[in-house]
PDB file of N, CA and C in Angstrom:
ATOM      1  N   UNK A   1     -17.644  -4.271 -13.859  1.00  0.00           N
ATOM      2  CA  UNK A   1     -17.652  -5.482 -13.058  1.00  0.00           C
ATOM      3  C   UNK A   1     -16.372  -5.535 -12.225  1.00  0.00           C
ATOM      4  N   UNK A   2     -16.470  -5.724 -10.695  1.00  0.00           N
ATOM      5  CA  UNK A   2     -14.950  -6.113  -9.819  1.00  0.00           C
ATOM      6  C   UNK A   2     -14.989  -7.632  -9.923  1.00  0.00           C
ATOM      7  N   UNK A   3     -13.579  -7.600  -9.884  1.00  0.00           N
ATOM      8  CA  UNK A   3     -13.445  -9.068  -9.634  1.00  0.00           C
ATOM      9  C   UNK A   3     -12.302  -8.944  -8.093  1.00  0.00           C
ATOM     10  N   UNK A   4     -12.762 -10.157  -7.435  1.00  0.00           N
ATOM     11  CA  UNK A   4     -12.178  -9.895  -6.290  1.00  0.00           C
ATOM     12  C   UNK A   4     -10.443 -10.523  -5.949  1.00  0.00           C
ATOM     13  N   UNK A   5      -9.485 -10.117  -5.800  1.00  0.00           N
ATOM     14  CA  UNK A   5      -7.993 -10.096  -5.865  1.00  0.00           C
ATOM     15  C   UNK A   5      -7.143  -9.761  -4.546  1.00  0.00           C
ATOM     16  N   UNK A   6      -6.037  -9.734  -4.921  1.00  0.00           N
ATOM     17  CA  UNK A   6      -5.142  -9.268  -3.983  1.00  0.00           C
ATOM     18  C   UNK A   6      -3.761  -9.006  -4.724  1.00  0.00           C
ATOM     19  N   UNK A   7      -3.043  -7.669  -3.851  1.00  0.00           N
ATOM     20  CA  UNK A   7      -1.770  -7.261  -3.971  1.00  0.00           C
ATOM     21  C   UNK A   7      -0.632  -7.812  -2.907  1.00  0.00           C
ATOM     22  N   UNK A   8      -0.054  -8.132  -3.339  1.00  0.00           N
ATOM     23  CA  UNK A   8       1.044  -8.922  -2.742  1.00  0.00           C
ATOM     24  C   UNK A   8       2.730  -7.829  -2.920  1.00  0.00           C
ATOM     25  N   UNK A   9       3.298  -7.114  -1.807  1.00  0.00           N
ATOM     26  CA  UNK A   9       4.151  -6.390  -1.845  1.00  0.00           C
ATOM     27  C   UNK A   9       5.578  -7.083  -0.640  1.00  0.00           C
ATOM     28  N   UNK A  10       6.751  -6.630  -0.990  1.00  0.00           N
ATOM     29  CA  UNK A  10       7.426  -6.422  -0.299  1.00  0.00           C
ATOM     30  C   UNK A  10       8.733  -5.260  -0.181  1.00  0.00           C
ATOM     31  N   UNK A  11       8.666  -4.505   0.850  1.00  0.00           N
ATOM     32  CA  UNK A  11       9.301  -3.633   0.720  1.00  0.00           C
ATOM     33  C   UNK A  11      10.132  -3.265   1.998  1.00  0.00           C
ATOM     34  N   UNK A  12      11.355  -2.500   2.012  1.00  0.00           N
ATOM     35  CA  UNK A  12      12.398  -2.319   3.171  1.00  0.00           C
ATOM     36  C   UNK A  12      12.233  -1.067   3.949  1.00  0.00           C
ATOM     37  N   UNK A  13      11.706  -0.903   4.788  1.00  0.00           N
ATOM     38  CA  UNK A  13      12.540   0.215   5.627  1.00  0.00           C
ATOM     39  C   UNK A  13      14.029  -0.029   6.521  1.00  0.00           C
ATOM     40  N   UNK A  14      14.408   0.822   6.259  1.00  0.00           N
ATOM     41  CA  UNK A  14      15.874   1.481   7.252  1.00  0.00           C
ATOM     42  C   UNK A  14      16.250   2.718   7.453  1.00  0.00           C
ATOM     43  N   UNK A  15      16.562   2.626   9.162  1.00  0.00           N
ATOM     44  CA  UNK A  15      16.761   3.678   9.515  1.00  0.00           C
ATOM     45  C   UNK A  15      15.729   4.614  10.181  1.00  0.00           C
ATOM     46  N   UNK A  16      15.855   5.332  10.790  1.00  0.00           N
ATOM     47  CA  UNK A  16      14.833   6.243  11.530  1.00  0.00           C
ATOM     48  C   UNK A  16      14.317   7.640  10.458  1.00  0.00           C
ATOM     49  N   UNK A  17      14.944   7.478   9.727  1.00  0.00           N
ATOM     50  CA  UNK A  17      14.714   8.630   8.533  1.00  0.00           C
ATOM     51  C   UNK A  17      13.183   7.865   7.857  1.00  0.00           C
ATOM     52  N   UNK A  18      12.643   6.653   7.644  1.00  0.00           N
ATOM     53  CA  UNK A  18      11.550   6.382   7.096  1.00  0.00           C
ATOM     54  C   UNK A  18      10.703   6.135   7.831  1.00  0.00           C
ATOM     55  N   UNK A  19       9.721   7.392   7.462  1.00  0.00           N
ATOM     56  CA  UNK A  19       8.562   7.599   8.237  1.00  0.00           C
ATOM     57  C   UNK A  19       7.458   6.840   8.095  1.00  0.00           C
ATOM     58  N   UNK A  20       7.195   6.853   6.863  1.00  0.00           N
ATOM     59  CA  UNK A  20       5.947   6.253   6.723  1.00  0.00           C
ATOM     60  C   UNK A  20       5.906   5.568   5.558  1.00  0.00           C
ATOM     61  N   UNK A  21       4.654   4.509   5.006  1.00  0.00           N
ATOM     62  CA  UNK A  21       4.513   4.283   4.001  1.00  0.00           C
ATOM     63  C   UNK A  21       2.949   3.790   3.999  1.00  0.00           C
ATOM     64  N   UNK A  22       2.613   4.154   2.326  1.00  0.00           N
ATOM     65  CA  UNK A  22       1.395   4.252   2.312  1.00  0.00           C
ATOM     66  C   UNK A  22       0.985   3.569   0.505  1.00  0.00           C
ATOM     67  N   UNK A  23      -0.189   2.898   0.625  1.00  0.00           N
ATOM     68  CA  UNK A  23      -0.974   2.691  -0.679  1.00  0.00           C
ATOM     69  C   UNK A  23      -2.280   2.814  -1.126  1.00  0.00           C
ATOM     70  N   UNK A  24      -2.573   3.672  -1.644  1.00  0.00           N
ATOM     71  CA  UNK A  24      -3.793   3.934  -2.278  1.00  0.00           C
ATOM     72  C   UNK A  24      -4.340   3.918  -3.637  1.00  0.00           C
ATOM     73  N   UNK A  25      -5.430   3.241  -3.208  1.00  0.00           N
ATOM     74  CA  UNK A  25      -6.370   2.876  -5.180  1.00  0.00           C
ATOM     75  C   UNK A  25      -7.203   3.380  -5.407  1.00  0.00           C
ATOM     76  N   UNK A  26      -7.161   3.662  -6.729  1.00  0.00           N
ATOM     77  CA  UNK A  26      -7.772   4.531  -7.027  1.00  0.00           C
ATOM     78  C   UNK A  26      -9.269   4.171  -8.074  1.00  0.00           C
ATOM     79  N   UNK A  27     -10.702   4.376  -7.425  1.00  0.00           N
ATOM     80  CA  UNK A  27     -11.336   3.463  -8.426  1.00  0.00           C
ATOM     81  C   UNK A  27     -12.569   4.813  -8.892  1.00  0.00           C
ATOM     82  N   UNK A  28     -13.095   3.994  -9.391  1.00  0.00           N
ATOM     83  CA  UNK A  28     -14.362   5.265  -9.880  1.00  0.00           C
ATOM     84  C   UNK A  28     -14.687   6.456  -9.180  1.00  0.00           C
ATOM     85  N   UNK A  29     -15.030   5.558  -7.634  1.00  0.00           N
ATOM     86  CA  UNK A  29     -15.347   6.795  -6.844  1.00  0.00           C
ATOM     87  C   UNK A  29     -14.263   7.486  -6.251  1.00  0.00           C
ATOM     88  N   UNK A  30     -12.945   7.258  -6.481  1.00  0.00           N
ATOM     89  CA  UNK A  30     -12.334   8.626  -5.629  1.00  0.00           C
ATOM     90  C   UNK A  30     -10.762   7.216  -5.831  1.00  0.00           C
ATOM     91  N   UNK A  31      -9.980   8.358  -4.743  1.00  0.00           N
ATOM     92  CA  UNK A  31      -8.961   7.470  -4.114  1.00  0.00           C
ATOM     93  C   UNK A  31      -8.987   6.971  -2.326  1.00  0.00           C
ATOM     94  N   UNK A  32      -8.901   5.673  -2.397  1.00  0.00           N
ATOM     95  CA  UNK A  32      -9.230   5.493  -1.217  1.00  0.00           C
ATOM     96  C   UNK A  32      -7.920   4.807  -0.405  1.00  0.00           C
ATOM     97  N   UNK A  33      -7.106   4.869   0.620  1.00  0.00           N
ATOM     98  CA  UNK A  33      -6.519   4.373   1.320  1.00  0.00           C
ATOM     99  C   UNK A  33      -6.131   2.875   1.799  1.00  0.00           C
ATOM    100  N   UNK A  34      -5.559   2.070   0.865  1.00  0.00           N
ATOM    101  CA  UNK A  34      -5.934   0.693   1.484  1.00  0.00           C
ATOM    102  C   UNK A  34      -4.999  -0.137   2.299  1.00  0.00           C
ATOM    103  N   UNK A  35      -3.583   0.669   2.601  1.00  0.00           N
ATOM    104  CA  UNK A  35      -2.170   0.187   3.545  1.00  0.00           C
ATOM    105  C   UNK A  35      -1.709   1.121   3.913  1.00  0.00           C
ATOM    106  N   UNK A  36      -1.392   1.347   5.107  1.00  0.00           N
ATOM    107  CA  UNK A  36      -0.637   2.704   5.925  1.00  0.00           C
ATOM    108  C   UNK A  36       0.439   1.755   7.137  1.00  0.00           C
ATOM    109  N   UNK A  37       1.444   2.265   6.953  1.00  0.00           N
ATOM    110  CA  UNK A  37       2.448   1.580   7.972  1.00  0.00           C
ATOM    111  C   UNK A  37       3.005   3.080   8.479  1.00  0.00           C
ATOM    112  N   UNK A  38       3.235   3.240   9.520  1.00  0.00           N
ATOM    113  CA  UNK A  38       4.075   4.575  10.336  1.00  0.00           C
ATOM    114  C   UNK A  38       3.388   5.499  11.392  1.00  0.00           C
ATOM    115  N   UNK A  39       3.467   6.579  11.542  1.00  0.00           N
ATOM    116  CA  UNK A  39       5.079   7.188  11.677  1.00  0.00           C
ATOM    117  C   UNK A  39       5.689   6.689  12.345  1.00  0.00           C
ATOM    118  N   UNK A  40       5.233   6.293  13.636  1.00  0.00           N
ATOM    119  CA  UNK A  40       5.786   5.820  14.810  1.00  0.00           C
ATOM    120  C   UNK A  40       6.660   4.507  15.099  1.00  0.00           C
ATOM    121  N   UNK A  41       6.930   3.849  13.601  1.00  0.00           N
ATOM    122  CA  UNK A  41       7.000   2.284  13.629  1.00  0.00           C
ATOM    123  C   UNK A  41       8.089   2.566  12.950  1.00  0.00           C
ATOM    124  N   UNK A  42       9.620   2.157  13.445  1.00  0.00           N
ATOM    125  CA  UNK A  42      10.915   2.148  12.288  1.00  0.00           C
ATOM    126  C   UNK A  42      10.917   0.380  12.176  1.00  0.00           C
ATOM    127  N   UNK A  43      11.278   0.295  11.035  1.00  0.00           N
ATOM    128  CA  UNK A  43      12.307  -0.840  11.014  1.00  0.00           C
ATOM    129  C   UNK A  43      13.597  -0.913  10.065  1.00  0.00           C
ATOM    130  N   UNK A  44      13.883  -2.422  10.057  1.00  0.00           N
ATOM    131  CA  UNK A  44      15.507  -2.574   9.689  1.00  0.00           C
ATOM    132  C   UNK A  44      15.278  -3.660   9.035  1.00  0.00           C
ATOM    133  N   UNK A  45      14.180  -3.915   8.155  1.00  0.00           N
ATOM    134  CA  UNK A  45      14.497  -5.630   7.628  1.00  0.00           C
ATOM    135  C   UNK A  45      13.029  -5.312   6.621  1.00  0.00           C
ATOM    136  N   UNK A  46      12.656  -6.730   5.756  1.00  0.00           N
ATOM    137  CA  UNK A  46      11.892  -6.575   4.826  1.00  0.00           C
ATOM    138  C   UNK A  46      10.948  -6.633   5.608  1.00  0.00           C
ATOM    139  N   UNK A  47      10.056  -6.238   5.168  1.00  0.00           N
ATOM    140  CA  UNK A  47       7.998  -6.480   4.764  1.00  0.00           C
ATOM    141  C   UNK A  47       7.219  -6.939   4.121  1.00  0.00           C
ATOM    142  N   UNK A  48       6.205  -7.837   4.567  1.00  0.00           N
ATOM    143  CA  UNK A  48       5.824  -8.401   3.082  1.00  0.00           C
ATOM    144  C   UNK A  48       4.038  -7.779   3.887  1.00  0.00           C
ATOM    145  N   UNK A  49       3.122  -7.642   3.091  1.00  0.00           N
ATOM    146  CA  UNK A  49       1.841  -7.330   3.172  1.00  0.00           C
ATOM    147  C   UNK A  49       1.226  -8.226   2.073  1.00  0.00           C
ATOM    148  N   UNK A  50       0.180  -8.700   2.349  1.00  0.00           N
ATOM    149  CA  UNK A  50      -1.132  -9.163   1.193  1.00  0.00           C
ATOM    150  C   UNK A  50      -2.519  -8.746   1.522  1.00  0.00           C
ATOM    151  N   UNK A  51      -3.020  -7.481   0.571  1.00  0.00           N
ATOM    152  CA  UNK A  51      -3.978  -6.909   0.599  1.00  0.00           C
ATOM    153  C   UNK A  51      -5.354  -7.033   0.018  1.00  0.00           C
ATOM    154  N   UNK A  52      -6.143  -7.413   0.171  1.00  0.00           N
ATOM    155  CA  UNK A  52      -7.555  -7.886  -0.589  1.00  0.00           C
ATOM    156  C   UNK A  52      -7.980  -6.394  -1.226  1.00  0.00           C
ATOM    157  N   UNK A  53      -8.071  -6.814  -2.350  1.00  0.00           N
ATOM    158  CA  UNK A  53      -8.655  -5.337  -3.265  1.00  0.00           C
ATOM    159  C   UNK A  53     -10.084  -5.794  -4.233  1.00  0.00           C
ATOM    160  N   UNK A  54     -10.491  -5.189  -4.555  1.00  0.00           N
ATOM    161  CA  UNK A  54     -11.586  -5.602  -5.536  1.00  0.00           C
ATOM    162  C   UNK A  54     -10.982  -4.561  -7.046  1.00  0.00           C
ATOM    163  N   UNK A  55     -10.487  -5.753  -8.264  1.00  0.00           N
ATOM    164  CA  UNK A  55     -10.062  -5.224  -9.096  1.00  0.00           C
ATOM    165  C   UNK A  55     -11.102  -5.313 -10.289  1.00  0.00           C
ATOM    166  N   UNK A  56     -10.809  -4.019 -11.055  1.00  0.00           N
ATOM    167  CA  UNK A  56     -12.025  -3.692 -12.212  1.00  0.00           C
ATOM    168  C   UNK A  56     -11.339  -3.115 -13.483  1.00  0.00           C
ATOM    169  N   UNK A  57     -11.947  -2.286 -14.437  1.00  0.00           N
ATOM    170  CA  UNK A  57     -10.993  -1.721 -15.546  1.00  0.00           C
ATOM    171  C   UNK A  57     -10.558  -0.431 -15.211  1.00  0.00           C
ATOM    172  N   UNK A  58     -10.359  -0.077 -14.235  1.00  0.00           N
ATOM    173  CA  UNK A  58      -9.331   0.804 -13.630  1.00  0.00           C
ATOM    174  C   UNK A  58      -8.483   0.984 -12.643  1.00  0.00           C
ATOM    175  N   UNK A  59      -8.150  -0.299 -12.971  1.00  0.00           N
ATOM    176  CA  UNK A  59      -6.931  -0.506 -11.659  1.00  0.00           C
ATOM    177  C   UNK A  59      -6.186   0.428 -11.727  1.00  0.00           C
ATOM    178  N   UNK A  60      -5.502   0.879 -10.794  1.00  0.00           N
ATOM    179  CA  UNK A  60      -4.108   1.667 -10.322  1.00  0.00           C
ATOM    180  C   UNK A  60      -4.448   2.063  -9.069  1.00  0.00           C
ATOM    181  N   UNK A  61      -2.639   1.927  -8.869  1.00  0.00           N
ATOM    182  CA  UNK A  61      -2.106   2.327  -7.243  1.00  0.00           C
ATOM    183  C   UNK A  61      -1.702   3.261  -7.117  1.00  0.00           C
ATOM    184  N   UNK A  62      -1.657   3.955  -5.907  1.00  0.00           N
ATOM    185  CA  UNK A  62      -0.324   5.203  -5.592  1.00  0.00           C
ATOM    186  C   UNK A  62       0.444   4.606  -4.329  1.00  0.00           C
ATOM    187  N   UNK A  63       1.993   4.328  -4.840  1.00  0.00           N
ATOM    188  CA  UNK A  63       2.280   4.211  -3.467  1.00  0.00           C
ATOM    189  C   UNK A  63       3.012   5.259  -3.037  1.00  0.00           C
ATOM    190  N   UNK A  64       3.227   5.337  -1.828  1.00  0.00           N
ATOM    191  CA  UNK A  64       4.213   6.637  -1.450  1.00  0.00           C
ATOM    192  C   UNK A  64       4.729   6.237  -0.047  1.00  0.00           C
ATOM    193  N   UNK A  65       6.429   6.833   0.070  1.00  0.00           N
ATOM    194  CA  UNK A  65       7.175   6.784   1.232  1.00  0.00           C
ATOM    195  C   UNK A  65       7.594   8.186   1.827  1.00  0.00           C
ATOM    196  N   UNK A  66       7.652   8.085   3.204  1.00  0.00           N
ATOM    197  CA  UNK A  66       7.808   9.393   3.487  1.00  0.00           C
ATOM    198  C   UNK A  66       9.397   8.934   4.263  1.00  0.00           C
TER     199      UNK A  66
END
């Protein structure tokens, strides 16, 4: 059964050295892509995102910065 939710993040880039950033969940069927910020986009200050997910008994994330 999903129940329907959201992830609530905040996170910093600085500097031209951070390329990218990314989050993906991972559910029965696979891993799927659900926040991508970059390459082309620097900043210098916080971020906040709120993401609608559909959560079940296998939640988990991957996040990753490049």
């Amino acid at each position: 059964e999903k129940i329907p939710g959201c992830l609530k993040e905040e996170y910093y880039f600085s500097g031209d050295r951070a390329k990218s950033f990314n989050i993906q969940q991972v559910t029965e069927f696979g891993i799927h892509p659900i926040y991508v910020i970059g390459p082309h986009q620097t900043y210098n200050t916080w971020l906040k995102s709120t993401i609608d997910v559909d959560i079940d008994a296998s939640l988990r994330f991957f996040f990753s910065a490049i």
